[in-house]
C-alpha atoms as a PDB file:
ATOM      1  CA  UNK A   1       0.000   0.000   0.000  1.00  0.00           C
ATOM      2  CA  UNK A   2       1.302   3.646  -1.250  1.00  0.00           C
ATOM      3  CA  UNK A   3       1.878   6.362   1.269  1.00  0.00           C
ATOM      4  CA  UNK A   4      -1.377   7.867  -1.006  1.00  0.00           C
ATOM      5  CA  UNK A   5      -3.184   4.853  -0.454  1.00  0.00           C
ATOM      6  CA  UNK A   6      -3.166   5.265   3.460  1.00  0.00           C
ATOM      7  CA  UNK A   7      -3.952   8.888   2.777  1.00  0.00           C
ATOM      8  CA  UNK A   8      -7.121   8.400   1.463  1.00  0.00           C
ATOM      9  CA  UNK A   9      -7.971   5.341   3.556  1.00  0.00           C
ATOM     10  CA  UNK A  10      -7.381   8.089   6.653  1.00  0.00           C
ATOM     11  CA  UNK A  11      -9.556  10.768   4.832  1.00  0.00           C
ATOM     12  CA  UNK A  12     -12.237   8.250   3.760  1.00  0.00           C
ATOM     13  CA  UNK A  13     -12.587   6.734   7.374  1.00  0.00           C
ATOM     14  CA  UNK A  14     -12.818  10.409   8.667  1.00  0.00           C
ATOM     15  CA  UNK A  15     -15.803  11.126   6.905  1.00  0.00           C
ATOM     16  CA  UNK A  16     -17.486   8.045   7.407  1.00  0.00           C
ATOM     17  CA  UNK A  17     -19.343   7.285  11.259  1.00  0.00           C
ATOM     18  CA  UNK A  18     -18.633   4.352  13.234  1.00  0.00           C
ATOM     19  CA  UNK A  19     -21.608   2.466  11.933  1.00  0.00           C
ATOM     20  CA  UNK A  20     -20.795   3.109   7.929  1.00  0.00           C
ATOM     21  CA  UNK A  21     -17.853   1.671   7.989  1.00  0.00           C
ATOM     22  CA  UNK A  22     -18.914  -1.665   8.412  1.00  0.00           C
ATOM     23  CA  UNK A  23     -21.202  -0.831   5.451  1.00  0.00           C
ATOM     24  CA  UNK A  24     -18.841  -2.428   2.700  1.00  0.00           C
ATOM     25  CA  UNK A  25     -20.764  -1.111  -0.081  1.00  0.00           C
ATOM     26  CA  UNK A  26     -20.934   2.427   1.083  1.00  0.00           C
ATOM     27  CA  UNK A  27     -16.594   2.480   1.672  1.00  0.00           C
ATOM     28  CA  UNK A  28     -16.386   0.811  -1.675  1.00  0.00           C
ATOM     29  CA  UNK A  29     -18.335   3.699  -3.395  1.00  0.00           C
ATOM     30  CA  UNK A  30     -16.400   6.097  -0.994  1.00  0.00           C
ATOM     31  CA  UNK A  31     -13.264   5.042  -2.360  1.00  0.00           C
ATOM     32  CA  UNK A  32     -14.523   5.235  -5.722  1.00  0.00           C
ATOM     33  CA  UNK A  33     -15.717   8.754  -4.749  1.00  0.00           C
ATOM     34  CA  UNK A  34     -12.408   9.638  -3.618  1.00  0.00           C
ATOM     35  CA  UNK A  35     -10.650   8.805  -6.554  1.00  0.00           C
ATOM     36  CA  UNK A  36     -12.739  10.591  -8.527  1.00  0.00           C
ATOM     37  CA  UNK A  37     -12.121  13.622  -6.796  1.00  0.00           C
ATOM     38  CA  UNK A  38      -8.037  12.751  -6.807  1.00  0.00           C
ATOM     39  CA  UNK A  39      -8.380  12.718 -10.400  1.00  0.00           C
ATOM     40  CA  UNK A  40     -10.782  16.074 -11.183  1.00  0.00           C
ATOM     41  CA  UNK A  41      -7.833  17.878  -8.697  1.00  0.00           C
ATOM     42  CA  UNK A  42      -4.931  16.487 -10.730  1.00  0.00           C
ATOM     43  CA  UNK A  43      -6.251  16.369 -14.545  1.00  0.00           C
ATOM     44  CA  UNK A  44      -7.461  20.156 -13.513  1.00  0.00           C
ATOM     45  CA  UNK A  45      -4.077  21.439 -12.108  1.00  0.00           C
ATOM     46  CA  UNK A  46      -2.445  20.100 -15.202  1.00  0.00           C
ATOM     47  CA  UNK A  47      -4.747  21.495 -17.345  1.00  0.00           C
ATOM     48  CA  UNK A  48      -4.599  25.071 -16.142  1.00  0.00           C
ATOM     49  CA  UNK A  49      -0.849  25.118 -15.774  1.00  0.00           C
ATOM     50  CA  UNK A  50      -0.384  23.931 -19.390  1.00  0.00           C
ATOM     51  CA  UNK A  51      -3.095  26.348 -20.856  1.00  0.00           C
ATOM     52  CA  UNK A  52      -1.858  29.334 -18.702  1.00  0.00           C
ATOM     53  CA  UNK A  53       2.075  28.246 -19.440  1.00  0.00           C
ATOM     54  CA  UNK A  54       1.654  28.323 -23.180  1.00  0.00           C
ATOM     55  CA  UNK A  55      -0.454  31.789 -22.733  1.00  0.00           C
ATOM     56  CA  UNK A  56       2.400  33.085 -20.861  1.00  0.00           C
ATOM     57  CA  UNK A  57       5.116  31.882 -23.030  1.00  0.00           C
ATOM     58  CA  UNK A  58       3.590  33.183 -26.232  1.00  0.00           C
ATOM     59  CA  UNK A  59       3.473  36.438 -24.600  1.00  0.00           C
ATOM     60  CA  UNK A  60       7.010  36.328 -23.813  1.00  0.00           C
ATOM     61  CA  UNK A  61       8.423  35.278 -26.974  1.00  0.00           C
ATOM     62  CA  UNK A  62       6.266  38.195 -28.598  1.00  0.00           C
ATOM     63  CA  UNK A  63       8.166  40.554 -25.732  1.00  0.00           C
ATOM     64  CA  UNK A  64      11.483  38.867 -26.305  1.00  0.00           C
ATOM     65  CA  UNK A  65      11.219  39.509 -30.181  1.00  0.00           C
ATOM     66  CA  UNK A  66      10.405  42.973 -29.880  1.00  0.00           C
ATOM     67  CA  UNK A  67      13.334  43.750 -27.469  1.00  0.00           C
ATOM     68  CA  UNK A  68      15.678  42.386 -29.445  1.00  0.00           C
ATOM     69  CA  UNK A  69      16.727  39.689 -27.236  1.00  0.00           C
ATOM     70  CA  UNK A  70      19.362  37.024 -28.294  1.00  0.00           C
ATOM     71  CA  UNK A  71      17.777  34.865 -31.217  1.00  0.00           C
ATOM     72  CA  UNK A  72      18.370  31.753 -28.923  1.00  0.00           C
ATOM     73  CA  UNK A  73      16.276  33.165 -25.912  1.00  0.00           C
ATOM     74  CA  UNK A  74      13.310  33.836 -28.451  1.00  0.00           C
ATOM     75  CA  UNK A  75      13.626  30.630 -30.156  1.00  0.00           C
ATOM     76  CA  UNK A  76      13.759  28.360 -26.672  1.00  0.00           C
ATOM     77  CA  UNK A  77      10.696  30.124 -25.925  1.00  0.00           C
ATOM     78  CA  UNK A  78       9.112  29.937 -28.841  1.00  0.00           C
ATOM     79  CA  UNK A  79       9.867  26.215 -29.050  1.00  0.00           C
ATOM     80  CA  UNK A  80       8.314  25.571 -25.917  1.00  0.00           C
ATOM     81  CA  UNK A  81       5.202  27.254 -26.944  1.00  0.00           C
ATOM     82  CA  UNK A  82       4.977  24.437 -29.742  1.00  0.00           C
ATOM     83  CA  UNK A  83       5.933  21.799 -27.742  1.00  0.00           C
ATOM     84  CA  UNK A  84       2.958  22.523 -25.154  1.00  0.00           C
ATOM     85  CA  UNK A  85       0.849  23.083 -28.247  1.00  0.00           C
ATOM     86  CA  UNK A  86       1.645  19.595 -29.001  1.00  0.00           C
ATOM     87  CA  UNK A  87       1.675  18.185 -25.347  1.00  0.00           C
ATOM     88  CA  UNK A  88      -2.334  19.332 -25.813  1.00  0.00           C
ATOM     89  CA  UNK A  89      -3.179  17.213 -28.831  1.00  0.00           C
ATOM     90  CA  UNK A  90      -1.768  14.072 -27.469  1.00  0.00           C
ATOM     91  CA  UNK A  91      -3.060  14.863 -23.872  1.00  0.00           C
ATOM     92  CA  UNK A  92      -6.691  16.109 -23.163  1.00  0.00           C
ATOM     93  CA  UNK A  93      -6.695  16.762 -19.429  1.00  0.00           C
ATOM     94  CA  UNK A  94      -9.182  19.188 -19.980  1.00  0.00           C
ATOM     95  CA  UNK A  95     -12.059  16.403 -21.190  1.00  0.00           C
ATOM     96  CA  UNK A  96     -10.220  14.363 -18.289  1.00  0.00           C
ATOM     97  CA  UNK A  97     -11.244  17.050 -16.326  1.00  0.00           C
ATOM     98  CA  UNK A  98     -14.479  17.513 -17.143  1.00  0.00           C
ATOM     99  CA  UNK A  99     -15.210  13.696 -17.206  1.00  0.00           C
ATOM    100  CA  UNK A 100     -13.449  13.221 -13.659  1.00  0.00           C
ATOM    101  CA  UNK A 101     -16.199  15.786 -12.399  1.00  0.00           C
ATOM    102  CA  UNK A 102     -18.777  14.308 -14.049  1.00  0.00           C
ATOM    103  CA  UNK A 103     -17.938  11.253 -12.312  1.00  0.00           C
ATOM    104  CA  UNK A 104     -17.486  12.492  -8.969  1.00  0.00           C
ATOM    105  CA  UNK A 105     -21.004  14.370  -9.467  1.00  0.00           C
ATOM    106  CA  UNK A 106     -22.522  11.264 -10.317  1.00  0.00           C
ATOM    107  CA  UNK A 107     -20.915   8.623  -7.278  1.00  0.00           C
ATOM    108  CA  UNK A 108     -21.915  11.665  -5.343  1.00  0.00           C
ATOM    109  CA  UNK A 109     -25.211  11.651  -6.026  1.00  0.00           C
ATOM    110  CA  UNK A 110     -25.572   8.144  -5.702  1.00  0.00           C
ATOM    111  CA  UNK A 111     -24.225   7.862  -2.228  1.00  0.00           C
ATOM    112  CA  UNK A 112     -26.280  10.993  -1.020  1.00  0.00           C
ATOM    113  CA  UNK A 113     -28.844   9.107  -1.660  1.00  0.00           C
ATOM    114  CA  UNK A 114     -27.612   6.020  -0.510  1.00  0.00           C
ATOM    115  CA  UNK A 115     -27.556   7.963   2.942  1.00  0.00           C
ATOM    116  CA  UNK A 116     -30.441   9.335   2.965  1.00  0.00           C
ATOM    117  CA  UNK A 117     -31.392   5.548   4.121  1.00  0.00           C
ATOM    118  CA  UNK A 118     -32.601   4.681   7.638  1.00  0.00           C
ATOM    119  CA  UNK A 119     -29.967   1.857   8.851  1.00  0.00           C
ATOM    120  CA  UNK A 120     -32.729  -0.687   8.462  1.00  0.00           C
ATOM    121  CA  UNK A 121     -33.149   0.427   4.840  1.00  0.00           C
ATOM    122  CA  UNK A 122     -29.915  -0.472   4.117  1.00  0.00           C
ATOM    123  CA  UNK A 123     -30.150  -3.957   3.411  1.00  0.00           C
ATOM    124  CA  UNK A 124     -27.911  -6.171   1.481  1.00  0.00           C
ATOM    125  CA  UNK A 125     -29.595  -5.775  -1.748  1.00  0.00           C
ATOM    126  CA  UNK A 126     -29.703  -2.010  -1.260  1.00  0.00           C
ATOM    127  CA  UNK A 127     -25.688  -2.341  -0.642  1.00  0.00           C
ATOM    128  CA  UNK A 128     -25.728  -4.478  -3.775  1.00  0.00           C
ATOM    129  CA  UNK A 129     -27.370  -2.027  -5.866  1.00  0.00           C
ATOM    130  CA  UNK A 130     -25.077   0.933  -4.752  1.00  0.00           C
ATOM    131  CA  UNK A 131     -22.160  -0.536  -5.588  1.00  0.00           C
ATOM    132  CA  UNK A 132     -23.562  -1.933  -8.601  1.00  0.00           C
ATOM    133  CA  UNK A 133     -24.372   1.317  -9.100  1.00  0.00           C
ATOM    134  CA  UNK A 134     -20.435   2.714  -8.784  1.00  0.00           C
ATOM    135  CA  UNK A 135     -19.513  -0.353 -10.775  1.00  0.00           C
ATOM    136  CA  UNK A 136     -21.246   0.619 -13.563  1.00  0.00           C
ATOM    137  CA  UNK A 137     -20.446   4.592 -13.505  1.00  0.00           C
ATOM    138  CA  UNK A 138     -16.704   3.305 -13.199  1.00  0.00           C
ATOM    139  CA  UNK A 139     -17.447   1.088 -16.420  1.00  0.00           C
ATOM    140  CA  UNK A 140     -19.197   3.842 -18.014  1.00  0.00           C
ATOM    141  CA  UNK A 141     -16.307   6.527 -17.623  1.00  0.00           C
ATOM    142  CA  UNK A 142     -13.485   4.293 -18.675  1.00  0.00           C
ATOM    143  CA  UNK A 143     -15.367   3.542 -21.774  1.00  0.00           C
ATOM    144  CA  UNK A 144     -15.692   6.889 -22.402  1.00  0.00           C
ATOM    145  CA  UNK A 145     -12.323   7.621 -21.807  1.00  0.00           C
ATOM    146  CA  UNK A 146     -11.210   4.777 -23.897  1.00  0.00           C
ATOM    147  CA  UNK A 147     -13.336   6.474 -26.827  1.00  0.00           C
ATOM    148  CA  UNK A 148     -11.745   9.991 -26.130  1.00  0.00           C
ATOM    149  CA  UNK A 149      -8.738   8.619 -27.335  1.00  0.00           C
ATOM    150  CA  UNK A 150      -9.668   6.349 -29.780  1.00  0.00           C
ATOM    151  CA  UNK A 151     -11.405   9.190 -31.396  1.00  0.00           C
ATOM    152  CA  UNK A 152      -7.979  11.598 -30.380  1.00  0.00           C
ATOM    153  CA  UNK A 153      -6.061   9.227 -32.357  1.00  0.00           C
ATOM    154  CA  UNK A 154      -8.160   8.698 -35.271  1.00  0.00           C
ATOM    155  CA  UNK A 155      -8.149  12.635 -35.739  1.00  0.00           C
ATOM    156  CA  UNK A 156      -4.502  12.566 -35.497  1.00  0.00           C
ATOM    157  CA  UNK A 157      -3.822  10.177 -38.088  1.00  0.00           C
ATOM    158  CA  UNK A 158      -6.563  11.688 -40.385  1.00  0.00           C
ATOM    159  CA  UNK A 159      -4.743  14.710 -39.893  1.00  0.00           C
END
């Protein structure tokens, strides 16, 4: 088990009472949850520091140019510009990003309402369909990410 691993185990146990941890279904789609959210954070932050460093960088090398800086300054620049232009047609944290919250949104959702269960409500078959439930958003999303870049490569090679 990662150092990570335990990290989330700690944060999932903190937000879960006494009694819902021995609910397995409910940790399961907690962990899902979790990941989820691990994933929006990271696909996001990657996103916005790629999109923001090629913003800034095009700026410079404009700067650069017009000051008469050393050709090789403006050209490094420049060439990192088109390198994190073409980081973001082989990578697409953005949709990542977007589909990661989607996600999270929907295991959300589904263990909201989950809890919204009296303890005698939650029977085995209602554990069963929650984590059926999870099971089947987890399915869902990697299929869809699977056809994100299926369809990211086809337009590639058509290109």
């Amino acid at each position: 088990m990662t150092q990570d691993q335990r990290q989330q185990l700690i944060e999932i146990d903190g937000r879960l009472s006494e009694d819902e941890l021995g609910d397995r279904g409910l940790v399961h789609a907690m962990v899902q949850l979790e990941w989820y959210r691990a994933q929006m954070r990271k696909t996001r932050t990657k996103y916005v520091l790629s999109e923001s460093g090629a913003l800034f960088l095009a700026g410079a090398a404009t700067v650069l140019a017009a000051l008469s800086a050393p050709a090789w300054i403006t050209a490094t620049v420049a060439a990192t510009v088109a390198f994190l232009a073409g980081l973001r047609r082989i990578v697409s944290w953005h949709d990542d990003w977007v589909a990661a919250s989607e996600a999270r949104a929907k295991a959300a959702a589904e263990i909201a309402q989950y809890r919204l269960l009296s303890g005698e409500e939650r029977t085995p078959e209602r554990q069963r369909e929650l984590v059926a439930a999870i099971d089947a958003l987890v399915l869902d999303e990697t299929r869809s990410w699977g056809r994100r870049r299926r369809e990211k490569t086809r337009a590639e090679t058509a290109a």
